[in-house]
PDB file of N, CA and C in Angstrom:
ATOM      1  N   UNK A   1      15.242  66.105  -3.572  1.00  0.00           N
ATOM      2  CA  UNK A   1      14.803  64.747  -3.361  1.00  0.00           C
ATOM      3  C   UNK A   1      15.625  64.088  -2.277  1.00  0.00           C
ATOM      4  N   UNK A   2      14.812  63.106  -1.560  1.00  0.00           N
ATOM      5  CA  UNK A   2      15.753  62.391  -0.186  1.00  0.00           C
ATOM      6  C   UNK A   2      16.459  61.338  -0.947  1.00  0.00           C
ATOM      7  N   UNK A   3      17.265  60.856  -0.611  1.00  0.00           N
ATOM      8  CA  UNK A   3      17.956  59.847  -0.838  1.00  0.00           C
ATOM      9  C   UNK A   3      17.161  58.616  -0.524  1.00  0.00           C
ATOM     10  N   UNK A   4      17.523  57.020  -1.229  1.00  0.00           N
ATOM     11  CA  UNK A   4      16.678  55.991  -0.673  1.00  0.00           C
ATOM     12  C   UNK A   4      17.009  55.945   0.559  1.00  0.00           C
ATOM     13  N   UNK A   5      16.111  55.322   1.544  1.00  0.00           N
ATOM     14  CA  UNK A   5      16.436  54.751   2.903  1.00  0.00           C
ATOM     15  C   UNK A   5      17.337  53.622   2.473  1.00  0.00           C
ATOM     16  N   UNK A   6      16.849  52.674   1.963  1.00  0.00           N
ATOM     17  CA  UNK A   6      17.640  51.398   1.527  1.00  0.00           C
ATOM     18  C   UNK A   6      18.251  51.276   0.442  1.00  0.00           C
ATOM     19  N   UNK A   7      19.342  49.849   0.811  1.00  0.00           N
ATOM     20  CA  UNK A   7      20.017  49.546  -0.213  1.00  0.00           C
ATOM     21  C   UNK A   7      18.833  48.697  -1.552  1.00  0.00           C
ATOM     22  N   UNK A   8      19.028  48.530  -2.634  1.00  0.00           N
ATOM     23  CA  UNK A   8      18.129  47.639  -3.094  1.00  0.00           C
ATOM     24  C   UNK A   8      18.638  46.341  -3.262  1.00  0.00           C
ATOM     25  N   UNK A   9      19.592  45.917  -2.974  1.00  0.00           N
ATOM     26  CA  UNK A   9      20.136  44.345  -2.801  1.00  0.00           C
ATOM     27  C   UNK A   9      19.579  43.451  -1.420  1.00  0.00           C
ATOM     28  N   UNK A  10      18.869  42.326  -1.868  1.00  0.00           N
ATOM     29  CA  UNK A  10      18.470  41.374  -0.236  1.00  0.00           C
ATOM     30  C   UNK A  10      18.899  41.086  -0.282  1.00  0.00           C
ATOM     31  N   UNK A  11      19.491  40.552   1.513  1.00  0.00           N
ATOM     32  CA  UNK A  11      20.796  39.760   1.710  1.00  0.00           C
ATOM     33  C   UNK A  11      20.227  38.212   1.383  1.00  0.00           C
ATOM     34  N   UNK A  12      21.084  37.380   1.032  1.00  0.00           N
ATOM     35  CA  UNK A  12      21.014  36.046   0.863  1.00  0.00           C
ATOM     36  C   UNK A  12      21.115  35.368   2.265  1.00  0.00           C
ATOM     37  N   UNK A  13      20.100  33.939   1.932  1.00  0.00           N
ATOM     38  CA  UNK A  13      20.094  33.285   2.914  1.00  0.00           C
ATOM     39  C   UNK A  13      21.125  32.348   3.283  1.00  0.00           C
ATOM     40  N   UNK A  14      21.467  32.066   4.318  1.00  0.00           N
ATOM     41  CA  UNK A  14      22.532  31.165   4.641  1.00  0.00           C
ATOM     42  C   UNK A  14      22.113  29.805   4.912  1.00  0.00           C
ATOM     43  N   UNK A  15      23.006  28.726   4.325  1.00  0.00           N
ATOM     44  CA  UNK A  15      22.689  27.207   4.258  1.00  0.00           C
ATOM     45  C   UNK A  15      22.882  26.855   5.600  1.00  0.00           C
ATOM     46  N   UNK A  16      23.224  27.652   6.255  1.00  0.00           N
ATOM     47  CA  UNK A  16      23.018  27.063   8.014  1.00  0.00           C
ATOM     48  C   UNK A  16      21.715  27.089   8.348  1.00  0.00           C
ATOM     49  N   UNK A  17      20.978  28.272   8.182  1.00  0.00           N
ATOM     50  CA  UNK A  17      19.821  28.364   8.439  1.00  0.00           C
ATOM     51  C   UNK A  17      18.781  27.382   7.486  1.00  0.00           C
ATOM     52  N   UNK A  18      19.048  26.299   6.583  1.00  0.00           N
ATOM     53  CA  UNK A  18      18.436  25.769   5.960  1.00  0.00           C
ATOM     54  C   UNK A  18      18.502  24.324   6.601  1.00  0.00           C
ATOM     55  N   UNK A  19      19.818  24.384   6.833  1.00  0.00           N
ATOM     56  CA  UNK A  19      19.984  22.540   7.601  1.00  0.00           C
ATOM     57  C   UNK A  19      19.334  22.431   8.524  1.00  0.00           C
ATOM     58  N   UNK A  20      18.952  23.914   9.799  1.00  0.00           N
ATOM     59  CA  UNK A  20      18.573  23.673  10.394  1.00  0.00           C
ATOM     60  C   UNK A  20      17.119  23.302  10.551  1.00  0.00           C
ATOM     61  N   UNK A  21      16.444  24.186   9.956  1.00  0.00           N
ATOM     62  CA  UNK A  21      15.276  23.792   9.257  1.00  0.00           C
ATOM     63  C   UNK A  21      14.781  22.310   8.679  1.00  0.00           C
ATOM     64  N   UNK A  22      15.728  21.845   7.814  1.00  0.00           N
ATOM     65  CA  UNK A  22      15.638  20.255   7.882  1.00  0.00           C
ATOM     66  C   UNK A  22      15.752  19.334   8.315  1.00  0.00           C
ATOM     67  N   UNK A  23      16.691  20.247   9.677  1.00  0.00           N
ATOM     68  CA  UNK A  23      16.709  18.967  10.996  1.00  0.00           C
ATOM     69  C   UNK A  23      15.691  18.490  11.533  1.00  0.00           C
ATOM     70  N   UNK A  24      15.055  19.170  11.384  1.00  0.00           N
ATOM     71  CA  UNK A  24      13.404  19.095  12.232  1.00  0.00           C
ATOM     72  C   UNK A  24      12.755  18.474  11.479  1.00  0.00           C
ATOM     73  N   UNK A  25      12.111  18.615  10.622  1.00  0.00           N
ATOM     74  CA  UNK A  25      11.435  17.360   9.797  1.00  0.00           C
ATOM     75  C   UNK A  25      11.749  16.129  10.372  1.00  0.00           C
ATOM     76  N   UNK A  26      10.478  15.156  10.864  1.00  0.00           N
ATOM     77  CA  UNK A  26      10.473  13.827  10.955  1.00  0.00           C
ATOM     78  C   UNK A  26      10.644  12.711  10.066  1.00  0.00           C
ATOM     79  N   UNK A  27      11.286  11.559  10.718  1.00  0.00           N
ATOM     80  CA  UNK A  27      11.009  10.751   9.510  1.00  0.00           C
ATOM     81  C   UNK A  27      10.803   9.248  10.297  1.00  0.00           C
ATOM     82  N   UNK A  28      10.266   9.099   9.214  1.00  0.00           N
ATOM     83  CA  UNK A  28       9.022   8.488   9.429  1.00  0.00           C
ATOM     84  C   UNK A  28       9.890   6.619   9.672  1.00  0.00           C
ATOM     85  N   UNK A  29       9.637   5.710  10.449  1.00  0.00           N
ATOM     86  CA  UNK A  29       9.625   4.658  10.695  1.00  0.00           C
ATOM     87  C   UNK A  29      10.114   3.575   9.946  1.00  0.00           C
ATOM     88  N   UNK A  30      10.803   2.613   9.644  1.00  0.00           N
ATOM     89  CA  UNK A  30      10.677   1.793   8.655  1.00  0.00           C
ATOM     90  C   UNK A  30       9.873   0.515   9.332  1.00  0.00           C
ATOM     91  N   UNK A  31       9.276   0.032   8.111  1.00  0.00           N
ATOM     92  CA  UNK A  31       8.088  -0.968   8.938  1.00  0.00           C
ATOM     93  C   UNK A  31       8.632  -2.389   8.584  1.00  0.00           C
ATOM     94  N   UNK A  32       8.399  -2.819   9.955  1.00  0.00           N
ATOM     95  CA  UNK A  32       8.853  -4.466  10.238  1.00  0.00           C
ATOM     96  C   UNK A  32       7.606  -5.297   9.454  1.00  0.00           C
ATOM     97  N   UNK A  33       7.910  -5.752   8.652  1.00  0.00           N
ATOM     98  CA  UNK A  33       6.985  -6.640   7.799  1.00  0.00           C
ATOM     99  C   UNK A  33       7.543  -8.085   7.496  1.00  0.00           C
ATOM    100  N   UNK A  34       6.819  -9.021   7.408  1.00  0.00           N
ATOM    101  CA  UNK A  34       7.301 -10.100   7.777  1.00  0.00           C
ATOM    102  C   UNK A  34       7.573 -10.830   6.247  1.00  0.00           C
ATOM    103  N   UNK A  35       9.123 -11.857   6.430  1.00  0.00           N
ATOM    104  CA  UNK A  35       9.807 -11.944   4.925  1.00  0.00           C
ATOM    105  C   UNK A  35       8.550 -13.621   4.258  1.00  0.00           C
ATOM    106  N   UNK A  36       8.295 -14.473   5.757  1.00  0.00           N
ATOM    107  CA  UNK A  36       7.889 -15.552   5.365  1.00  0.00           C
ATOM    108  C   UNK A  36       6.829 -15.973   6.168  1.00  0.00           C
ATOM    109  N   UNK A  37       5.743 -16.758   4.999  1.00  0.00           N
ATOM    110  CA  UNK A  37       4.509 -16.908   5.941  1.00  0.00           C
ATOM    111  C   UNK A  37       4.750 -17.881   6.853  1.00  0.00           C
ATOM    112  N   UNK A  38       4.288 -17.584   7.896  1.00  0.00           N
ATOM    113  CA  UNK A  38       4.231 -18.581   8.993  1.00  0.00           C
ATOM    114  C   UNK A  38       2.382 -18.957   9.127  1.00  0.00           C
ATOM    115  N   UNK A  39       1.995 -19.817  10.102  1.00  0.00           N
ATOM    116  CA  UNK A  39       0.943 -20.474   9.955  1.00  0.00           C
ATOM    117  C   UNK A  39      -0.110 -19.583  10.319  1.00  0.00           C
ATOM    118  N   UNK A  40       0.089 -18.434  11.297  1.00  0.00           N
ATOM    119  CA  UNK A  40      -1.324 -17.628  11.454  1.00  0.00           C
ATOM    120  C   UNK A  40      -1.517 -16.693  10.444  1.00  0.00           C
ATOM    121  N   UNK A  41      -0.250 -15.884  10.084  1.00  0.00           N
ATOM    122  CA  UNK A  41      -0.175 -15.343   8.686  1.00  0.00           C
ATOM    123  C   UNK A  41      -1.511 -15.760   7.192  1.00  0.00           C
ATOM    124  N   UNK A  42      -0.773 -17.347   7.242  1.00  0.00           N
ATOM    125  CA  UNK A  42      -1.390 -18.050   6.154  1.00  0.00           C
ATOM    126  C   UNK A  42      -2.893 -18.127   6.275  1.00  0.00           C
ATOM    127  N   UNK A  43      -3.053 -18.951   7.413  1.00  0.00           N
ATOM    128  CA  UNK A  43      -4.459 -18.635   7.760  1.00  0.00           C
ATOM    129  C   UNK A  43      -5.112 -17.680   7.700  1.00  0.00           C
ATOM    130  N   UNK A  44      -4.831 -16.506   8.312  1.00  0.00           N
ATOM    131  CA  UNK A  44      -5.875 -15.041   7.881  1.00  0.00           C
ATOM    132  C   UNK A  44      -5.631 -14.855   5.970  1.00  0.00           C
ATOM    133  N   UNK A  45      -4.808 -15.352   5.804  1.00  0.00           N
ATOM    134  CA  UNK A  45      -4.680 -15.072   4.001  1.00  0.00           C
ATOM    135  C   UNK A  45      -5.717 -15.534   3.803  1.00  0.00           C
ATOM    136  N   UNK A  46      -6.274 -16.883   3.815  1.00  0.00           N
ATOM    137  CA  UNK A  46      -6.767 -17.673   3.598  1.00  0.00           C
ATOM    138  C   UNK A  46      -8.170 -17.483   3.980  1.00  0.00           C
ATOM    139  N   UNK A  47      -8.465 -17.353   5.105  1.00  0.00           N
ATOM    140  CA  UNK A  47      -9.701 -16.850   5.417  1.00  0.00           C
ATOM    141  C   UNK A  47     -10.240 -15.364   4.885  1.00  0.00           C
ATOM    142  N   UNK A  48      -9.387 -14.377   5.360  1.00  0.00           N
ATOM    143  CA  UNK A  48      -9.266 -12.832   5.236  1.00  0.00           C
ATOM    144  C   UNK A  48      -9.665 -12.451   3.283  1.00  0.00           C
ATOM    145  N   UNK A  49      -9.151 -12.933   2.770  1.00  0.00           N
ATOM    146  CA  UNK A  49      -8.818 -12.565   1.294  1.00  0.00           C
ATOM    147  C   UNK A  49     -10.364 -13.137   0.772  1.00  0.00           C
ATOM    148  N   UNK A  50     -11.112 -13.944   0.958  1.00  0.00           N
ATOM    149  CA  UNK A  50     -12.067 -14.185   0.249  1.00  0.00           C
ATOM    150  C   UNK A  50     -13.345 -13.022   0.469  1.00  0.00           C
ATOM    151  N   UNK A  51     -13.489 -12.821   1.414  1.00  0.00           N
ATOM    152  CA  UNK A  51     -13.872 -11.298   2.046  1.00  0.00           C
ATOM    153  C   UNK A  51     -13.705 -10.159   1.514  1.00  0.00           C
ATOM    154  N   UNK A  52     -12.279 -10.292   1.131  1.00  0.00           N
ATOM    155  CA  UNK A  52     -11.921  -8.662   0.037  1.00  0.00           C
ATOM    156  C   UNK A  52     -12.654  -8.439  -1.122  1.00  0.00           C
ATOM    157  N   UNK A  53     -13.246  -7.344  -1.220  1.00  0.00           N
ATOM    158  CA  UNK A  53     -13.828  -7.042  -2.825  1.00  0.00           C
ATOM    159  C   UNK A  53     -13.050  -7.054  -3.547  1.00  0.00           C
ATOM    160  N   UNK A  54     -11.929  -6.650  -3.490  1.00  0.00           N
ATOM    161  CA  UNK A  54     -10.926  -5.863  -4.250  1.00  0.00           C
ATOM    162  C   UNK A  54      -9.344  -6.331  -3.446  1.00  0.00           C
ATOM    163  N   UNK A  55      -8.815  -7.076  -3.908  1.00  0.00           N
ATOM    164  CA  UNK A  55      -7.447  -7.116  -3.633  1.00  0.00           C
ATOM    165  C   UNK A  55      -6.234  -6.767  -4.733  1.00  0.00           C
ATOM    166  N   UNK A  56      -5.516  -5.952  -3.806  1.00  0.00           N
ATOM    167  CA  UNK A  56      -3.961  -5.733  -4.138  1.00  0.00           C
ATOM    168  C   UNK A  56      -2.732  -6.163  -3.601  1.00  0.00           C
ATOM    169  N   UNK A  57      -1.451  -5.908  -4.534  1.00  0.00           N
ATOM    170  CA  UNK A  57      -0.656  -6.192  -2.940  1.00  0.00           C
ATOM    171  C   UNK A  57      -0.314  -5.135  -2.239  1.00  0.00           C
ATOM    172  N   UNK A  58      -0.588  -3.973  -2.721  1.00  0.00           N
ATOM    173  CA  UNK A  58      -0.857  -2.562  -1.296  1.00  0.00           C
ATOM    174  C   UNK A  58      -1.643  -3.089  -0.273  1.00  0.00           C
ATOM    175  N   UNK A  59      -2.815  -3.752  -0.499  1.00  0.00           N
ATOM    176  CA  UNK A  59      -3.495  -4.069   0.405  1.00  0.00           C
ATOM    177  C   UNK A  59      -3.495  -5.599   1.237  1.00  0.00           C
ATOM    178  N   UNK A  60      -2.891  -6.319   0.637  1.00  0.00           N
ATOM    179  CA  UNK A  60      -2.731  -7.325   1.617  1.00  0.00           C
ATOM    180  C   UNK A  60      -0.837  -7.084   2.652  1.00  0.00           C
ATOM    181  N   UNK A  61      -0.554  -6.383   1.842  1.00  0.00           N
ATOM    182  CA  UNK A  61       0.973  -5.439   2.396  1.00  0.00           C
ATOM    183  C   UNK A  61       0.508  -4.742   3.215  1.00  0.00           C
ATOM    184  N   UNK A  62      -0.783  -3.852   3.927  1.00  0.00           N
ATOM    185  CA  UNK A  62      -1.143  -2.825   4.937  1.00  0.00           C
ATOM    186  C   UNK A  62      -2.088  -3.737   5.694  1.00  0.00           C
ATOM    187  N   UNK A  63      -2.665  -4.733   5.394  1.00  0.00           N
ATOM    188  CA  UNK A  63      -3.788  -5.549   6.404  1.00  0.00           C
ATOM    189  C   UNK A  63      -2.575  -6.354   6.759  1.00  0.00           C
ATOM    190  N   UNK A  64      -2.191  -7.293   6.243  1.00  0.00           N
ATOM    191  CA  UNK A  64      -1.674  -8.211   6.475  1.00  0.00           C
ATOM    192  C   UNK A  64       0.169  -7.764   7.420  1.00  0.00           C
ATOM    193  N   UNK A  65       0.386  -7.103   6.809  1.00  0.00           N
ATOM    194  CA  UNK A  65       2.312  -6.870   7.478  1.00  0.00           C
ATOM    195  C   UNK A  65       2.470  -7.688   7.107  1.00  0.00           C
ATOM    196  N   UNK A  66       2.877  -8.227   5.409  1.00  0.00           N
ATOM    197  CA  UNK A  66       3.805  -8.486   5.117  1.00  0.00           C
ATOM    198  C   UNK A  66       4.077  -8.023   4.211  1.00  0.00           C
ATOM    199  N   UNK A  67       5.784  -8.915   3.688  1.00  0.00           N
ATOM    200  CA  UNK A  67       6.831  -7.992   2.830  1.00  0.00           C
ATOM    201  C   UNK A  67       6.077  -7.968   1.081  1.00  0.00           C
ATOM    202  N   UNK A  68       6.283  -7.026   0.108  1.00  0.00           N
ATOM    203  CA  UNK A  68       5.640  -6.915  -1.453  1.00  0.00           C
ATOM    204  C   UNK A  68       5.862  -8.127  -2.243  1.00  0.00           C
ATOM    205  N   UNK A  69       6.678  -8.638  -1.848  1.00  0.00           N
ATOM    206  CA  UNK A  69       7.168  -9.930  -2.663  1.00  0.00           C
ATOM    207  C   UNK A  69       6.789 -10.983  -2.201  1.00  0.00           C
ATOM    208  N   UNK A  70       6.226 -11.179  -1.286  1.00  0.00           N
ATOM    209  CA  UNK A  70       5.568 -12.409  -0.375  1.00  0.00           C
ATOM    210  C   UNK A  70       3.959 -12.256  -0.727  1.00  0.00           C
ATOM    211  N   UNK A  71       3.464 -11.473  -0.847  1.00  0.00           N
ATOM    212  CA  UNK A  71       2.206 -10.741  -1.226  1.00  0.00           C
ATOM    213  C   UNK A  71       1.977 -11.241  -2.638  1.00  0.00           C
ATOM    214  N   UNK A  72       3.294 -10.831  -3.916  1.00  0.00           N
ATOM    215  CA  UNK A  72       2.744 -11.354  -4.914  1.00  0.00           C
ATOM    216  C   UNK A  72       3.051 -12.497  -5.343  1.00  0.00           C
ATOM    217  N   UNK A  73       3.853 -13.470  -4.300  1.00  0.00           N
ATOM    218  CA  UNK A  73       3.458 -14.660  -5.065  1.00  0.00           C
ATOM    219  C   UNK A  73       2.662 -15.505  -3.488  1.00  0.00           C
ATOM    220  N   UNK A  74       2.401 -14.609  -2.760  1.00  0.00           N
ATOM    221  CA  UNK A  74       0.374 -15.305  -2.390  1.00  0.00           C
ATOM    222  C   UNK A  74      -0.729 -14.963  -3.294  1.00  0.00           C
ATOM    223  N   UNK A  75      -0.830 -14.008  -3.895  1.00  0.00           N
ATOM    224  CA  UNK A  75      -1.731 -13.202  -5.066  1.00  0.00           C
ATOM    225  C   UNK A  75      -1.604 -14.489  -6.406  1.00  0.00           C
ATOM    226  N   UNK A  76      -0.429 -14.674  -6.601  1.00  0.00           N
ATOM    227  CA  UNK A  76      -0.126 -15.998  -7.145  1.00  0.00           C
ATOM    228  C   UNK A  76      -1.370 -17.341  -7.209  1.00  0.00           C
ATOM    229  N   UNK A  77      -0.389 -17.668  -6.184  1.00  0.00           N
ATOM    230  CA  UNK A  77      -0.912 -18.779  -5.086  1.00  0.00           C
ATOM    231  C   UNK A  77      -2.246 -19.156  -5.111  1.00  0.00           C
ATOM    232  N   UNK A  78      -3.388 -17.508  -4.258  1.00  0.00           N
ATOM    233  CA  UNK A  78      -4.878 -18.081  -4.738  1.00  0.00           C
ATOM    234  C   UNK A  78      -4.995 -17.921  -5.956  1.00  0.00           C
ATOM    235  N   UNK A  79      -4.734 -17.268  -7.024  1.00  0.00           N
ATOM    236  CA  UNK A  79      -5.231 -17.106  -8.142  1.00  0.00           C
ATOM    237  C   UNK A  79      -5.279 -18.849  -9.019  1.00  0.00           C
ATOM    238  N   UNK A  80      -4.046 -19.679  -8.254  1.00  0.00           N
ATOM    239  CA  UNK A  80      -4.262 -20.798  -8.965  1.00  0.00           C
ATOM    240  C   UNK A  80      -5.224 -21.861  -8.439  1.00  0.00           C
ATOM    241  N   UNK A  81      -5.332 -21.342  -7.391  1.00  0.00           N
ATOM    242  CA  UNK A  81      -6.900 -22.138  -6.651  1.00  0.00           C
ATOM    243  C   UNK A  81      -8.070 -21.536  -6.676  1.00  0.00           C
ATOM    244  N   UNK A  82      -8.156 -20.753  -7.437  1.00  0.00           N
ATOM    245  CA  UNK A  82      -9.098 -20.007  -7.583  1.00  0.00           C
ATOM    246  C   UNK A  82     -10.173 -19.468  -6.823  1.00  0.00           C
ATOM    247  N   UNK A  83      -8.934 -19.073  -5.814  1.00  0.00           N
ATOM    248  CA  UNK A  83     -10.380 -18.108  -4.430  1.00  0.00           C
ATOM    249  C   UNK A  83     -10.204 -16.657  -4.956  1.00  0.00           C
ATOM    250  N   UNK A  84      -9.076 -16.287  -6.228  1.00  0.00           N
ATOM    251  CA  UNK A  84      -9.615 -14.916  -6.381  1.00  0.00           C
ATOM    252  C   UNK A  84      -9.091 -15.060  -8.057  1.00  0.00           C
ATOM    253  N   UNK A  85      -9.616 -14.064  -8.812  1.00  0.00           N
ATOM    254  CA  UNK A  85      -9.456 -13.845 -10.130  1.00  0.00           C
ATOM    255  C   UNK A  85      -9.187 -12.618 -10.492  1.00  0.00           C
ATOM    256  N   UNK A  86      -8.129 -12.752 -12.000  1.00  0.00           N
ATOM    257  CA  UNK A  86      -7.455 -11.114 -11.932  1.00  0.00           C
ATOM    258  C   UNK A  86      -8.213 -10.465 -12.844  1.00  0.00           C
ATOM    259  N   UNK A  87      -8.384  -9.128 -12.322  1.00  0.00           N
ATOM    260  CA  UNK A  87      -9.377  -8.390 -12.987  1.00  0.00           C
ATOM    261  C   UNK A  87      -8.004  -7.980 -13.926  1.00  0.00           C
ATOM    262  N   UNK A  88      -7.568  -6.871 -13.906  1.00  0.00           N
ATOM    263  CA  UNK A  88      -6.599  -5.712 -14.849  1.00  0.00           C
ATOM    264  C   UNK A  88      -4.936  -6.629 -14.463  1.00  0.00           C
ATOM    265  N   UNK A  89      -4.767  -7.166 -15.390  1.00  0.00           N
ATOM    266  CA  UNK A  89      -3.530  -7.989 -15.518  1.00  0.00           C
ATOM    267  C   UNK A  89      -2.064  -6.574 -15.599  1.00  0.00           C
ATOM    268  N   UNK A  90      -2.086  -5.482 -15.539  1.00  0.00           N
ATOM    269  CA  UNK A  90      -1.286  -4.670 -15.630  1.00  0.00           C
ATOM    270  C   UNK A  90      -0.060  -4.501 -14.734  1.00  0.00           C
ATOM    271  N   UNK A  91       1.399  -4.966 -15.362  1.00  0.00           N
ATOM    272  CA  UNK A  91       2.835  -5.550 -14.742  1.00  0.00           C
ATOM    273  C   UNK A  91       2.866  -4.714 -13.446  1.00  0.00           C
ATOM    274  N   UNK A  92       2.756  -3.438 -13.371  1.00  0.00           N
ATOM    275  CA  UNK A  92       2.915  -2.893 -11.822  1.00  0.00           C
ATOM    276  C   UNK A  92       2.083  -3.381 -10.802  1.00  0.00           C
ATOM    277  N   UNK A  93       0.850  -2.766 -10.876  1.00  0.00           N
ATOM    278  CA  UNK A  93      -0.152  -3.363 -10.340  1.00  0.00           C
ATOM    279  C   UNK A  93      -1.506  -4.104 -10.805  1.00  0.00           C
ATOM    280  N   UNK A  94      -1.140  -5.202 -10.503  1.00  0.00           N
ATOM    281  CA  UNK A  94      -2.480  -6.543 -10.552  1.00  0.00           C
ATOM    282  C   UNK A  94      -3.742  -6.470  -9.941  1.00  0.00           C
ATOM    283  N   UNK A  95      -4.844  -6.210 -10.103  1.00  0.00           N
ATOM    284  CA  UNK A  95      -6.024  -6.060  -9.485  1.00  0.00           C
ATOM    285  C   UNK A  95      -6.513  -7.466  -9.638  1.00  0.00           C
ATOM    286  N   UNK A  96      -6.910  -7.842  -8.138  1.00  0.00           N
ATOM    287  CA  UNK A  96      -7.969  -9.216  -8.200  1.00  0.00           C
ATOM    288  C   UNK A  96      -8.894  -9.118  -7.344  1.00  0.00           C
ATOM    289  N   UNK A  97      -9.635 -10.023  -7.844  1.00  0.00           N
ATOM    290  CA  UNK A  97     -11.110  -9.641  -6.744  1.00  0.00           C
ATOM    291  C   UNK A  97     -11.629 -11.200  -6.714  1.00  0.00           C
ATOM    292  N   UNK A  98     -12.836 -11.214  -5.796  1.00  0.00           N
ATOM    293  CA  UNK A  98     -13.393 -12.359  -5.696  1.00  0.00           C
ATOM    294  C   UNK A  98     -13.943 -12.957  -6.662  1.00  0.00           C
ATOM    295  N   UNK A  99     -13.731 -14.492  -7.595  1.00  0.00           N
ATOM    296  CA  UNK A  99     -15.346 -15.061  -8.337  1.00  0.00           C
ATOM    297  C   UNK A  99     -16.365 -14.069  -7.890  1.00  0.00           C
ATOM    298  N   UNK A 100     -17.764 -14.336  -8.699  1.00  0.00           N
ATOM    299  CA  UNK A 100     -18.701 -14.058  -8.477  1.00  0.00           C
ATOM    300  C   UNK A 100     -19.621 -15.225  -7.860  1.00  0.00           C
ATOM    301  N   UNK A 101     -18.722 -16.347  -8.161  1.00  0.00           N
ATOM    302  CA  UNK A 101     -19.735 -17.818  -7.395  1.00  0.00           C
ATOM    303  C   UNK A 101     -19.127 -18.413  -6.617  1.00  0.00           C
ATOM    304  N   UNK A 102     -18.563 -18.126  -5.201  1.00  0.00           N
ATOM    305  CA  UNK A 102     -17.697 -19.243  -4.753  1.00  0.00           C
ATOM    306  C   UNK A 102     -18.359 -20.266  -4.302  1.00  0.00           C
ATOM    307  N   UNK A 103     -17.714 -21.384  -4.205  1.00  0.00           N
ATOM    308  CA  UNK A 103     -18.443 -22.484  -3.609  1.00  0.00           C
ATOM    309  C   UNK A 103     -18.587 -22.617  -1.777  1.00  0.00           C
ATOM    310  N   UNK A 104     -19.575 -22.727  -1.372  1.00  0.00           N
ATOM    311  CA  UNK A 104     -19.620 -22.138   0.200  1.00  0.00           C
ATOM    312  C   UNK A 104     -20.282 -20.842   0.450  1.00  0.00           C
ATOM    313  N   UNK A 105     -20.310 -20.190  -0.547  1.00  0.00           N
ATOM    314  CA  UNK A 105     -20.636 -18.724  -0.102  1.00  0.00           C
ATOM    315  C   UNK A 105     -22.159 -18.740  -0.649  1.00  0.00           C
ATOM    316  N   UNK A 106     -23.505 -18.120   0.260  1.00  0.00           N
ATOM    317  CA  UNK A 106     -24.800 -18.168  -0.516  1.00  0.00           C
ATOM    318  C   UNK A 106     -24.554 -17.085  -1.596  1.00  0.00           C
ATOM    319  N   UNK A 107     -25.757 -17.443  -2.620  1.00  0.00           N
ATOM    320  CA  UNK A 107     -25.695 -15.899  -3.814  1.00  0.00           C
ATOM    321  C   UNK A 107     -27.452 -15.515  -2.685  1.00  0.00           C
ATOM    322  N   UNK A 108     -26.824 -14.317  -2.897  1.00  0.00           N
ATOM    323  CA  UNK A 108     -27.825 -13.603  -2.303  1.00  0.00           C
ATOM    324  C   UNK A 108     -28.748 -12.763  -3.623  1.00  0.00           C
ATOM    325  N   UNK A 109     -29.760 -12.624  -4.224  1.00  0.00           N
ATOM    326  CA  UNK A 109     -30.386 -11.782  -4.981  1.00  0.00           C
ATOM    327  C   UNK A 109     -30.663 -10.465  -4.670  1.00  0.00           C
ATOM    328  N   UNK A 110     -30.811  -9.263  -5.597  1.00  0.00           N
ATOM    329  CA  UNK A 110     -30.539  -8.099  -4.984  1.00  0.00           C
ATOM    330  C   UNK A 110     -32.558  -8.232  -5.535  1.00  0.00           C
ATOM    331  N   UNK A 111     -33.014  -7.189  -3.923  1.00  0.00           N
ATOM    332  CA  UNK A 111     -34.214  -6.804  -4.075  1.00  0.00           C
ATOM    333  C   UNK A 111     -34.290  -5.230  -4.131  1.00  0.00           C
ATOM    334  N   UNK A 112     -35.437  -4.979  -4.939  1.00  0.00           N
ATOM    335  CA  UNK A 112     -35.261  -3.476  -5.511  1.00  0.00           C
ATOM    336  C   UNK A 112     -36.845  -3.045  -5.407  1.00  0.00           C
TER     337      UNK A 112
END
């Protein structure tokens, strides 16, 4: 019988070759989002949000650029003027959406 060609032990990898590897990976940006509303801000809130089917503060945080905490107490804010109402009251995330009757807005009837 021949002898093995090989040893049966693999050599281990070296943590040099791993850092380097993770050097490369990108990373990603931190985003300038704004701490306080200023007046054009407010305005697109204001206009912009009655429009939304469905608001979050993920989503007025990615339309809007601004900061999570400014978001939920504008989410606040209309909810006490009632341009939007909370659907799923749940502490992480709050789902609100539009009345179904605002005042100003026509009701349109659905034809079928």
């Amino acid at each position: 019988m021949a002898p093995a060609a090989t040893g049966g032990k693999k050599q281990k990898k070296k943590w040099s070759n791993r850092l380097i590897q993770n050097s490369r990976i990108s990373v990603k940006d931190k985003a300038q989002h704004a701490v306080v509303l200023d007046k054009t801000t407010s305005d697109k809130l204001q206009k912009d949000v009655q429009s939304y089917r469905l608001v979050t503060v993920a989503i007025l945080v990615d339309r809007l650029k601004i900061n999570g905490s400014l978001a939920r107490k504008a989410l606040k804010d209309l909810e006490e003027e009632g341009v939007i109402k909370k659907v799923v009251g749940h502490s992480k995330c709050p789902i609100y959406s539009k009345p179904k009757f605002l005042p100003g807005i026509p009701i349109r009837s659905k034809k079928r």
